[in-house]
Protein backbone atom coordinates (compact mmCIF):
# COMPACT_ATOMS: atom_id res chain seq x y z
CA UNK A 1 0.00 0.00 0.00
CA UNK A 2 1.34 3.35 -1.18
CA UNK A 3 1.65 5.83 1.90
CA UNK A 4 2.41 9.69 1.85
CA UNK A 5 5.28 10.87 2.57
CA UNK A 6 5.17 14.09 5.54
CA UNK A 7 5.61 17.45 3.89
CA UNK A 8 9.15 18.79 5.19
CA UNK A 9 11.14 22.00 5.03
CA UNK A 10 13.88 21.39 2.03
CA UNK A 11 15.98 24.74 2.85
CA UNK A 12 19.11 23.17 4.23
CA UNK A 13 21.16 24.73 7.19
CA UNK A 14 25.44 25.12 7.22
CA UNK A 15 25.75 22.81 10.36
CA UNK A 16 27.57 19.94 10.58
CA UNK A 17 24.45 17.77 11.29
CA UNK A 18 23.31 18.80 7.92
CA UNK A 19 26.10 18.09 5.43
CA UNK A 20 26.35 14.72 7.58
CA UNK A 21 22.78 14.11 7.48
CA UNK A 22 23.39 14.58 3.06
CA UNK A 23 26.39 12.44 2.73
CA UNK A 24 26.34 9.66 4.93
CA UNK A 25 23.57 8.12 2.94
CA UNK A 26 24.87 8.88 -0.04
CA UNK A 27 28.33 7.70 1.38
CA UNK A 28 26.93 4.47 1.82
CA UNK A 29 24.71 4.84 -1.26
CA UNK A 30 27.90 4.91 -3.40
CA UNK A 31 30.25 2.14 -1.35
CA UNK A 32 28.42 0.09 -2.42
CA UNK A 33 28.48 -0.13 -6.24
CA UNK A 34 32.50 0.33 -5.60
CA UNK A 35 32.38 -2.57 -4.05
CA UNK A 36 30.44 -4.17 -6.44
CA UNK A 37 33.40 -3.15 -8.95
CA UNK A 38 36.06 -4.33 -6.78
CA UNK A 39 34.07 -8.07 -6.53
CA UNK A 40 34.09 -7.98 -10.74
CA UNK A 41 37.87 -7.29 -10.63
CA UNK A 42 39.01 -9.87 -8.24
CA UNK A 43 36.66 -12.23 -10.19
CA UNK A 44 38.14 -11.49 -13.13
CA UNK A 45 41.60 -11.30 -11.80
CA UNK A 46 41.09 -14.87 -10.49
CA UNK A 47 40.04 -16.10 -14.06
CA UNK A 48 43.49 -14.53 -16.00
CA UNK A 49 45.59 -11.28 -15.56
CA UNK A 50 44.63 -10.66 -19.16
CA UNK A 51 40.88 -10.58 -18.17
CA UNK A 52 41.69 -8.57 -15.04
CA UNK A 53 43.92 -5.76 -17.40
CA UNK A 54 41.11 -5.90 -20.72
CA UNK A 55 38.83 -4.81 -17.62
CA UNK A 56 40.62 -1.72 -17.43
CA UNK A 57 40.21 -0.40 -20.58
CA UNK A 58 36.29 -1.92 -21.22
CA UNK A 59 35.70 -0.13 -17.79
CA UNK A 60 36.84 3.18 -18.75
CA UNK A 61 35.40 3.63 -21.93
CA UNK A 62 31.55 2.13 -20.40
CA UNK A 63 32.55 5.38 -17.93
CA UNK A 64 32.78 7.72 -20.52
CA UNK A 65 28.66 7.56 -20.78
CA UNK A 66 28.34 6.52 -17.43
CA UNK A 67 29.51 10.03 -16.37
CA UNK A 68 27.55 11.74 -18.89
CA UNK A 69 24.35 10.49 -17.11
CA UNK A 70 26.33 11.82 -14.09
CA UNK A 71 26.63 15.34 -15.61
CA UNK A 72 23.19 15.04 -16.60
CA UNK A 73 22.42 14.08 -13.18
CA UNK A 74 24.26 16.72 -11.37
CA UNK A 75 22.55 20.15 -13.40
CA UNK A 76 19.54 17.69 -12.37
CA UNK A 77 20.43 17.60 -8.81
CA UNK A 78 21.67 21.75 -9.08
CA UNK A 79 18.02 22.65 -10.11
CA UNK A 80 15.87 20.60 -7.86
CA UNK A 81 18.14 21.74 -4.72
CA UNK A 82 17.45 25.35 -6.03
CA UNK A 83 13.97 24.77 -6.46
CA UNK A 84 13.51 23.20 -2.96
CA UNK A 85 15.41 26.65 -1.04
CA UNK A 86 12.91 28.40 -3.13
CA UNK A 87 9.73 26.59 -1.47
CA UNK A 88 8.97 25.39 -5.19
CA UNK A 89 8.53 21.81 -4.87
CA UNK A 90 5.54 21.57 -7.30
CA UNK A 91 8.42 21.88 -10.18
CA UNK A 92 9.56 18.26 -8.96
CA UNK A 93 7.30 16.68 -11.32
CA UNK A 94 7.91 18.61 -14.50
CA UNK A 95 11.79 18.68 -13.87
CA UNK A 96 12.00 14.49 -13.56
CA UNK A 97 9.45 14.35 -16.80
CA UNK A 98 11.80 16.08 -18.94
CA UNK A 99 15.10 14.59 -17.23
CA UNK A 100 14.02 11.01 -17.82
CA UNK A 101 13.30 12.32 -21.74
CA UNK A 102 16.68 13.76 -22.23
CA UNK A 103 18.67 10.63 -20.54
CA UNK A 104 16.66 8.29 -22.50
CA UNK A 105 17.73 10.01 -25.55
CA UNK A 106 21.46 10.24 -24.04
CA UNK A 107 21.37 6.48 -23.48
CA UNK A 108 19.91 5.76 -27.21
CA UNK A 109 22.77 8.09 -28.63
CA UNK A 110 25.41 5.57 -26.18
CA UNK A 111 24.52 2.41 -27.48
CA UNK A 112 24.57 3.44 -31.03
CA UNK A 113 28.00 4.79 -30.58
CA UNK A 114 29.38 1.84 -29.16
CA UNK A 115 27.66 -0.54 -31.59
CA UNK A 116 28.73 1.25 -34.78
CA UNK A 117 31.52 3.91 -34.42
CA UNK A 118 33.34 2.76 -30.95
CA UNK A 119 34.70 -0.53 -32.95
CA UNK A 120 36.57 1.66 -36.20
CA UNK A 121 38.02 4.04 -32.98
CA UNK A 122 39.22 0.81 -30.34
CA UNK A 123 40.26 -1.29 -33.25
CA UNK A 124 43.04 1.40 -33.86
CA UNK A 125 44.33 1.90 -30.47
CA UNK A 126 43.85 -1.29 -29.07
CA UNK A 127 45.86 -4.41 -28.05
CA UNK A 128 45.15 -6.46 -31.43
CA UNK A 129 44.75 -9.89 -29.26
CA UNK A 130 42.48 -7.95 -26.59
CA UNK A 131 40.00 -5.71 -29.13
CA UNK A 132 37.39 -8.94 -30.10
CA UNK A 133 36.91 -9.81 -26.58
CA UNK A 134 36.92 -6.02 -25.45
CA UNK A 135 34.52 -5.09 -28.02
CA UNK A 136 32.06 -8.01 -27.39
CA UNK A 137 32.21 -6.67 -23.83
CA UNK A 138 31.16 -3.65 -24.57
CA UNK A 139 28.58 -4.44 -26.86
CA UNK A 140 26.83 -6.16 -24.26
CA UNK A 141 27.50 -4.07 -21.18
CA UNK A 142 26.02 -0.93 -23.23
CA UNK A 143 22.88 -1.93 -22.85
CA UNK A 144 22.70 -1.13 -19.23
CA UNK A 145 22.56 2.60 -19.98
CA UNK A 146 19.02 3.31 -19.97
CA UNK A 147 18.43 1.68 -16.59
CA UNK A 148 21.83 3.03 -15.76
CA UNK A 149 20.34 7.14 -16.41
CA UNK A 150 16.92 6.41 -15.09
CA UNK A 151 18.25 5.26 -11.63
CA UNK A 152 20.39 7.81 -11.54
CA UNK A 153 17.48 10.62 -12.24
CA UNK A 154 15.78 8.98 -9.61
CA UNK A 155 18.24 9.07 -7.41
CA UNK A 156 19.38 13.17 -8.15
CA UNK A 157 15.59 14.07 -6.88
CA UNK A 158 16.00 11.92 -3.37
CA UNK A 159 19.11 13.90 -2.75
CA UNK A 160 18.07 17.07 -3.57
CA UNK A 161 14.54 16.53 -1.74
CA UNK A 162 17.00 15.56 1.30
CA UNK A 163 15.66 11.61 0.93
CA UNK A 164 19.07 10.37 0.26
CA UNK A 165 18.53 7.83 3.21
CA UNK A 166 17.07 5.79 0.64
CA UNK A 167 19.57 5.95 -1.69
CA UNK A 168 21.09 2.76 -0.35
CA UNK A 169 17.81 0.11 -0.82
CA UNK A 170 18.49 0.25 -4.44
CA UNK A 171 22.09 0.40 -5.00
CA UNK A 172 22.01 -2.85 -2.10
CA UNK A 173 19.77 -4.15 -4.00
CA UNK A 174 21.74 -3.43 -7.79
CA UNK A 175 25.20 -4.78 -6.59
CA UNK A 176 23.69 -8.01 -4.55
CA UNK A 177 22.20 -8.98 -7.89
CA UNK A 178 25.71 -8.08 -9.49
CA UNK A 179 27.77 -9.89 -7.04
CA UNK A 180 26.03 -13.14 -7.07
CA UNK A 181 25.28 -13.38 -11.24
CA UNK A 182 29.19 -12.31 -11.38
CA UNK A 183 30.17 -16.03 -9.50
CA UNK A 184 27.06 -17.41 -11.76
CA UNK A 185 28.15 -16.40 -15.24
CA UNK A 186 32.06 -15.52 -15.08
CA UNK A 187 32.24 -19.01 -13.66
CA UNK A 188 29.24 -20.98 -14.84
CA UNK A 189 27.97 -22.10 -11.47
CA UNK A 190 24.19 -23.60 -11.15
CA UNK A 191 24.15 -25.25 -13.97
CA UNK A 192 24.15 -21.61 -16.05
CA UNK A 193 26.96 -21.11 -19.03
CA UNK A 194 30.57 -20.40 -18.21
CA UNK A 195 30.78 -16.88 -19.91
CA UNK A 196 34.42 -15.80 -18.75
CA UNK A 197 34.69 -12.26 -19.27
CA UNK A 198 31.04 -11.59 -21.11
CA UNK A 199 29.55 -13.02 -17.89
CA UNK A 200 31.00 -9.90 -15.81
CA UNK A 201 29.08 -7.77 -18.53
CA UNK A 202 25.58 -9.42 -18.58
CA UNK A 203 25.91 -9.62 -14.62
CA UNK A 204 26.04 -5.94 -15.10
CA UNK A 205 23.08 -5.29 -17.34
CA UNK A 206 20.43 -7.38 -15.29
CA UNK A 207 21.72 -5.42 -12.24
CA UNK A 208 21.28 -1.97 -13.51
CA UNK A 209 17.64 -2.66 -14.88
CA UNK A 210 16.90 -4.38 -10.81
CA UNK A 211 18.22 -1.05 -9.19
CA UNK A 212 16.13 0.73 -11.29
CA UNK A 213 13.12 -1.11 -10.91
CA UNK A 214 14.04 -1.31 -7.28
CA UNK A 215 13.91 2.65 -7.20
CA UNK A 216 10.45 2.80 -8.71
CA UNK A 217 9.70 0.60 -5.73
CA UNK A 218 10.70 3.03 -2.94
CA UNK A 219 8.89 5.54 -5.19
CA UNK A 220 5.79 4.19 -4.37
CA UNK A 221 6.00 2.84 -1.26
CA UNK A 222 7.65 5.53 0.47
CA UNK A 223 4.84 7.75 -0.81
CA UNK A 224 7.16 10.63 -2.56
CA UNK A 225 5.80 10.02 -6.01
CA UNK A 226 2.06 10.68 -4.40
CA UNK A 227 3.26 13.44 -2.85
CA UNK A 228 5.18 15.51 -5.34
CA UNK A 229 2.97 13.96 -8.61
CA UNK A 230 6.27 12.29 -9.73
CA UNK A 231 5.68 10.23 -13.15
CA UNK A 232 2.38 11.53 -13.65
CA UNK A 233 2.67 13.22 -16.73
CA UNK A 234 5.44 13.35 -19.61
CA UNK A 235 4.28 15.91 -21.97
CA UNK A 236 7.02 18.08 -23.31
CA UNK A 237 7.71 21.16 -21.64
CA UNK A 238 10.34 23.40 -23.61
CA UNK A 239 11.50 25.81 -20.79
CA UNK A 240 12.26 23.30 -18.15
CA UNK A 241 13.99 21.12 -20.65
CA UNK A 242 15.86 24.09 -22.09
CA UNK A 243 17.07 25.27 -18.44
CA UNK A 244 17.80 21.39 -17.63
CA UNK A 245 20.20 21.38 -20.68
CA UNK A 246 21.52 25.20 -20.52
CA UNK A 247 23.32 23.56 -16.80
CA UNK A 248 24.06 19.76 -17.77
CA UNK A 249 25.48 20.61 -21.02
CA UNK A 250 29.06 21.71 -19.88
CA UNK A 251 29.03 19.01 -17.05
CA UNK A 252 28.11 16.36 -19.52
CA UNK A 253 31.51 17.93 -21.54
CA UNK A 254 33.52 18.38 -18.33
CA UNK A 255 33.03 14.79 -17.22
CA UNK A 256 32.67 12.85 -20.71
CA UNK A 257 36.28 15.16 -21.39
CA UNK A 258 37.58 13.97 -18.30
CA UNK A 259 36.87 10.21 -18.36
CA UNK A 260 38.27 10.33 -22.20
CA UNK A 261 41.37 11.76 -21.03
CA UNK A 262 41.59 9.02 -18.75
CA UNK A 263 40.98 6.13 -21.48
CA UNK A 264 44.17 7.78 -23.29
CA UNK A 265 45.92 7.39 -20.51
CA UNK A 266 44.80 3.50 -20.40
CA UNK A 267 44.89 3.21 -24.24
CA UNK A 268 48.74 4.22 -23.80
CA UNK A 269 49.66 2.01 -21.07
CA UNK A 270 47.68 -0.79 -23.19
CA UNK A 271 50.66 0.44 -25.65
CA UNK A 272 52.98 -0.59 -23.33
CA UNK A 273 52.11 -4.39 -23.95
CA UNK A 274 52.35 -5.00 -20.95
CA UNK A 275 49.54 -7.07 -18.67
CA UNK A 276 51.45 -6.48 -15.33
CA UNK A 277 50.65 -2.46 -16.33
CA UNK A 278 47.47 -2.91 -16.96
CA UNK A 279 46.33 -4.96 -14.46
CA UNK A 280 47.77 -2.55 -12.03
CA UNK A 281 46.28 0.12 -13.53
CA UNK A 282 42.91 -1.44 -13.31
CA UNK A 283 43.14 -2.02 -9.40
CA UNK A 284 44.16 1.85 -9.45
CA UNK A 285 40.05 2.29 -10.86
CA UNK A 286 39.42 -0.01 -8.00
CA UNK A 287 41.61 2.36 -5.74
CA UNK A 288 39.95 5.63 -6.71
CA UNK A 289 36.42 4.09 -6.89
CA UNK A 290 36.56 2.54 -3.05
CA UNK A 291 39.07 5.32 -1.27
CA UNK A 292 36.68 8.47 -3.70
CA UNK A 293 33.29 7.36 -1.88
CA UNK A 294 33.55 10.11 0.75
CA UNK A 295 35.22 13.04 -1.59
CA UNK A 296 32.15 11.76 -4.19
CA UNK A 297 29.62 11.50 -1.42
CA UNK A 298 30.49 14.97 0.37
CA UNK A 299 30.91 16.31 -3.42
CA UNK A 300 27.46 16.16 -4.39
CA UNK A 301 26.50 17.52 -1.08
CA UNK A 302 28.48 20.35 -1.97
CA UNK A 303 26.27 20.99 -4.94
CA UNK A 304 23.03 20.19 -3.03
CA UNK A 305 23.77 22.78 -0.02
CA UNK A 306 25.13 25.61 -2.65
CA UNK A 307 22.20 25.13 -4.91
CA UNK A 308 19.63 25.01 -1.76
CA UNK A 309 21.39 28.05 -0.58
CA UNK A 310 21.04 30.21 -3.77
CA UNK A 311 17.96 29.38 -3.80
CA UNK A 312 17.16 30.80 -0.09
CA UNK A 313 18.90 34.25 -1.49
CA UNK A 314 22.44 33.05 0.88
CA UNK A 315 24.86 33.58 -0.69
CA UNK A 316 26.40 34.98 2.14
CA UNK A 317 26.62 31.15 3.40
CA UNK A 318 27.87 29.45 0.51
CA UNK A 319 31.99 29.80 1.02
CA UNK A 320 31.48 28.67 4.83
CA UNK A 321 29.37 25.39 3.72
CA UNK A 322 32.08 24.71 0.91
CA UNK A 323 34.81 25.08 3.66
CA UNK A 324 32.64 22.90 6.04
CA UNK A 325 32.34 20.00 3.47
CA UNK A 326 36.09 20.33 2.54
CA UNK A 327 37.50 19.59 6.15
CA UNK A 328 35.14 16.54 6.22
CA UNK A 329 36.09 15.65 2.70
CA UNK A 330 39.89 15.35 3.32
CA UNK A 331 39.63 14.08 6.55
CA UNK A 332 38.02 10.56 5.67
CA UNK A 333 39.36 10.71 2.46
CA UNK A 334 42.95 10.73 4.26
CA UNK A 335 41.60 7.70 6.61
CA UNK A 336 40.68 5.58 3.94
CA UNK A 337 44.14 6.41 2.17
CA UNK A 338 45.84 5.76 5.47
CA UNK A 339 44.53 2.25 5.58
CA UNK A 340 44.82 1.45 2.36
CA UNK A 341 48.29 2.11 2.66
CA UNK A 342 48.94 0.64 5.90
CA UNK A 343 47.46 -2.85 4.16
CA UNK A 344 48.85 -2.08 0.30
CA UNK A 345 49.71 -6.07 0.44
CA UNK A 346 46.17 -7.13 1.78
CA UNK A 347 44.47 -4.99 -0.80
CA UNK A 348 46.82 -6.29 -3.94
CA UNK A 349 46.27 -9.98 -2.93
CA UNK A 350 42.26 -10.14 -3.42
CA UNK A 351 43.40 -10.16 -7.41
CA UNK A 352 44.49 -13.24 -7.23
CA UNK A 353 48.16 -12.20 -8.53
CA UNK A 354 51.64 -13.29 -7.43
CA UNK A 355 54.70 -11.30 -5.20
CA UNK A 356 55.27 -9.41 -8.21
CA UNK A 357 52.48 -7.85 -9.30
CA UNK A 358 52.25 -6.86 -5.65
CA UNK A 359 56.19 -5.16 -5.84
CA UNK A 360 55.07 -3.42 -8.75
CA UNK A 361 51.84 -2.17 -7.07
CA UNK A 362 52.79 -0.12 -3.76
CA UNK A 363 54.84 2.37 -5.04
CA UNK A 364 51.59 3.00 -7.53
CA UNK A 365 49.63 3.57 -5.35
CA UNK A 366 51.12 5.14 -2.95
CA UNK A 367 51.18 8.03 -5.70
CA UNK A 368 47.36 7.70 -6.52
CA UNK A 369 46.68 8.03 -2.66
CA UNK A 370 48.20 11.34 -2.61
CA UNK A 371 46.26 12.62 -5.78
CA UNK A 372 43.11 10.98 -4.02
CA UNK A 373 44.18 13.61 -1.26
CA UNK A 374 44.28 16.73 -3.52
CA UNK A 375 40.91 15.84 -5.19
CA UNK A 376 39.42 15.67 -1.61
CA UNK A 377 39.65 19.22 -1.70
CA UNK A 378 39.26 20.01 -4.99
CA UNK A 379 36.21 18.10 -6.00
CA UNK A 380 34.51 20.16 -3.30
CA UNK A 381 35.43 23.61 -4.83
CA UNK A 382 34.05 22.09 -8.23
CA UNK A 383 31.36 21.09 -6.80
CA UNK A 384 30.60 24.67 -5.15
CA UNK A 385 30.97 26.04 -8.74
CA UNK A 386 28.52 23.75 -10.46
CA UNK A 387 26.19 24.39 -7.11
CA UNK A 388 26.30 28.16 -8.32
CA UNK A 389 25.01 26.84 -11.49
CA UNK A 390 27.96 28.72 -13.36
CA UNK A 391 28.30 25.35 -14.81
CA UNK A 392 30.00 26.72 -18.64
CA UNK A 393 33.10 27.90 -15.65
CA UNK A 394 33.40 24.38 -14.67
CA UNK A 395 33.69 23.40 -18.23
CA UNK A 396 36.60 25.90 -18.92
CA UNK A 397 38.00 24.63 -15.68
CA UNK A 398 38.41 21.37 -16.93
CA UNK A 399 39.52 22.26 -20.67
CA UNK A 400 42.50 23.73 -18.41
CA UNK A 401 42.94 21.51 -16.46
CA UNK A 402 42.65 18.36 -19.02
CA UNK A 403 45.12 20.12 -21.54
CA UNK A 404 47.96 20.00 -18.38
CA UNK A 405 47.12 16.34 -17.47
CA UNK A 406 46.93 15.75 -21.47
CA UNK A 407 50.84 17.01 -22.07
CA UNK A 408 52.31 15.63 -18.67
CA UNK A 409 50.89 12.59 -19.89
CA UNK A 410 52.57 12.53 -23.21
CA UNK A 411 56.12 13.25 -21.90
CA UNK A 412 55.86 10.61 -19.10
CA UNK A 413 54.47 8.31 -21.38
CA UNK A 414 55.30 8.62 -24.60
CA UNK A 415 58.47 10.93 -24.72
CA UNK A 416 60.26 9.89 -22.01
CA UNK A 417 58.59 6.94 -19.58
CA UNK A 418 59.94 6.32 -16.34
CA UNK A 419 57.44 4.19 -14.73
CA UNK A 420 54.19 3.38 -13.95
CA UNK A 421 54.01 5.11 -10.90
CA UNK A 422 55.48 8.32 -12.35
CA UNK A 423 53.03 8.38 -15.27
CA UNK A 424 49.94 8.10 -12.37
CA UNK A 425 51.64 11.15 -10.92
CA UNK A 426 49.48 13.11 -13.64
CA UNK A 427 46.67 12.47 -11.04
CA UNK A 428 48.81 15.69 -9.63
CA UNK A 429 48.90 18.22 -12.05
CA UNK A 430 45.03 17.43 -13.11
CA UNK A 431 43.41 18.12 -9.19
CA UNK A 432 46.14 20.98 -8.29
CA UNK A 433 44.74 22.92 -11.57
CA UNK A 434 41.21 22.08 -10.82
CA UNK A 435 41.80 23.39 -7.04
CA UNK A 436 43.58 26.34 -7.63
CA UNK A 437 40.81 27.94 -10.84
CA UNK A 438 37.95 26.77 -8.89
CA UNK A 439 39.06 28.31 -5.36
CA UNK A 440 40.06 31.33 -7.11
CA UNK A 441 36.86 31.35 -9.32
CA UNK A 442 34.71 31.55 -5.77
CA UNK A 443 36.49 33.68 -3.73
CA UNK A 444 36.28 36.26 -6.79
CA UNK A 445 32.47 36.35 -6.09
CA UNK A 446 31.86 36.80 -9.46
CA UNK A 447 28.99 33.94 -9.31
CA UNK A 448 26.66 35.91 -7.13
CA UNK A 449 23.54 37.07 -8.57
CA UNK A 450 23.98 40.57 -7.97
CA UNK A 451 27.41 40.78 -9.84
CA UNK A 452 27.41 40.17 -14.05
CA UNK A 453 29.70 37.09 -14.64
């Protein structure tokens, strides 16, 4: 039986309590898909090193739309959260309509890209041996995308309507499913088909389309689709959906730039012919997925508290909640480094790989552990720039900061390569340049609404 859901005051507050109250759900919300990810890996790492490195590569390049939806899903987030500090929840229902339209239409445009122009782009770049069975990987793991953007909708308007405590029934719900058809189908357990590395993808698939359904679920039963009119009615409505795209846009860019840069960076250690590389590189995702759940967590809080904030006509509060969120950020961003680095040995042997691989390893990531440390901070600062909804800065931010990473990249690995570790160090120059333009960019105060931008 569907219940309603008690009316509540959405402006938020700068207190502790508050940001806490906003990320620890979503904190937990997140953990769990990373662990999900981490699970696939050691599967896969436990099947062949080659499966365990192809992962790396297959896994950035399904992030490139992944994080599209997440731009999408942020300029989402930016104008509920403004909408709420205004006391104008009844746009709740138009907003979602014209979101789930636009990330349907994103996910269509994905597939169709990966089916027919991704294999003329990967064939070029990648490992000749590795490209059939990293394009058949693809191909299937695609067609989680839809789910992938509607959960993710779904999930932008429980944050920003300060439900995010229920963030965490679907995601459980999306990587049990994952976990247990990952031991099913890489393996071939219960009598089902041994599909190696495929399995890990159609594991995926079914998974996404549960936590979405799952979502629709607490949308009901909670009573928040009764009591903001959620899903009952899609008709077009052009100024919503023009303001919805006029502040995803340049996030879409920033982050679809961002992850591309980063399958370079694999596509050029997958140069290196080397499996030990990529394998190692591919824990590193594992590294910056499970150590990033706080920074990501507290990130999108950011966003929620600056947008809710603007929308209350504070402005006044916006640099003290930033700096609130930042001290939390880095401090259990620096515990989970700290452990991780205590254990480097612990973490290295769930892969299933020898003394070596672990050698190799610690140095590695004892270099991405102190870039995880600078984009602590400086995720936050973004974050308080898209929350001002001067989203076409963030984009510039990250053209600037992208075209450093970009040419450290090259001369570390293509001009003159060191190591492995050294060529992570471009983790570095990528979060100093995003700290330092978006710190300066809000302290200028040029994003208030009483001063032209």
């Amino acid at each position: 039986m569907e219940v309603t859901a008690p009316i509540k005051d959405l402006k938020v507050q700068v207190t502790n309590k508050q940001i806490l109250s906003i990320a620890l759900p979503i904190t937990l919300a997140i953990i769990i898909p990373q662990i999900n990810m981490l699970t696939n890996s050691i599967f896969l790492g436990n099947l062949s090193t080659a499966a365990l490195g192809n992962a790396g590569i297959t896994g950035v390049f399904y992030l490139i739309f992944a994080v599209a939806g997440n731009g999408l899903n942020n300029g989402l987030q930016s104008e509920f959260s403004r909408y709420a500090g205004g006391d104008n929840t009844n746009a709740f229902k138009t907003i979602l309509a014209q979101a789930i339209r636009i990330s349907l239409q994103l996910a269509i445009a994905g597939i169709l890209i990966t089916w027919f122009i991704a294999p003329f782009i990967l064939q070029q770049v990648a490992d000749p041996k590795a490209y059939p069975q990293e394009m058949d990987f693809l191909k299937i793991r695609i067609m989680g995308l839809p789910f992938l953007y509607l959960f993710q909708m779904g999930n932008a308007f429980l944050v920003a309507s300060l439900n995010s405590r229920y963030l965490m029934i679907g995601f459980i719900a999306e990587a049990s499913i994952n976990i247990l058809l990952d031991y099913l189908l890489i393996y071939g357990h219960w009598g089902l088909p041994a599909m190696g590395f495929n399995g890990a993808a159609v594991a995926s698939v079914i998974a996404e389309a549960s936590g979405f359904f799952v979502l629709l679920l607490v949308l009901y039963k909670t009573g928040l689709k009764k009591q903001y009119a959620l899903l009952t009615t899609f008709k077009y409505d052009k100024t919503t959906t023009k303001e919805i795209i006029r502040i995803s846009t340049p996030l879409i860019a920033q982050y679809v730039i961002s992850v591309t840069t980063w399958l370079v960076f694999f596509i050029f250690i997958e140069a290196l012919h080397d499996q030990t590389a990529k394998a190692i590189s591919n824990t590193m995702r594992n590294v910056f997925g499970l150590t990033g759940v706080f920074v990501w967590a507290f990130a999108g809080t950011c966003n929620v508290m600056v947008s809710n904030l603007m929308g209350q006509r504070k402005e006044d509060k916006v640099l003290d909640a930033i700096n609130r969120i930042m001290i939390w950020s880095f401090g259990l961003c620096a515990l989970m480094c700290l452990l991780i680095n205590i254990f480097p040995g612990v973490f290295f042997s769930l892969f299933g790989q020898g003394e070596a691989f672990v050698a190799e390893g610690i140095p590695v990531i004892r270099m991405v552990s102190t870039g995880l440390l600078l984009m602590s901070i400086a995720n936050i600062w973004l974050n308080g720039v898209t929350g001002t909804g001067k989203t076409k800065v963030n984009l510039l931010i990250e053209i600037i900061a992208i075209s450093g990473y970009l040419i450290y990249t090259w001369i570390f690995m293509k001009v003159h390569y060191v190591s492995l570790t050294i060529a992570w160090s471009n983790e570095l120059i990528y979060w100093s340049t995003i700290f330092i333009l978006s710190f300066l960019f809000l302290k200028s105060g040029k994003w208030k609404t009483k001063v032209a931008v």
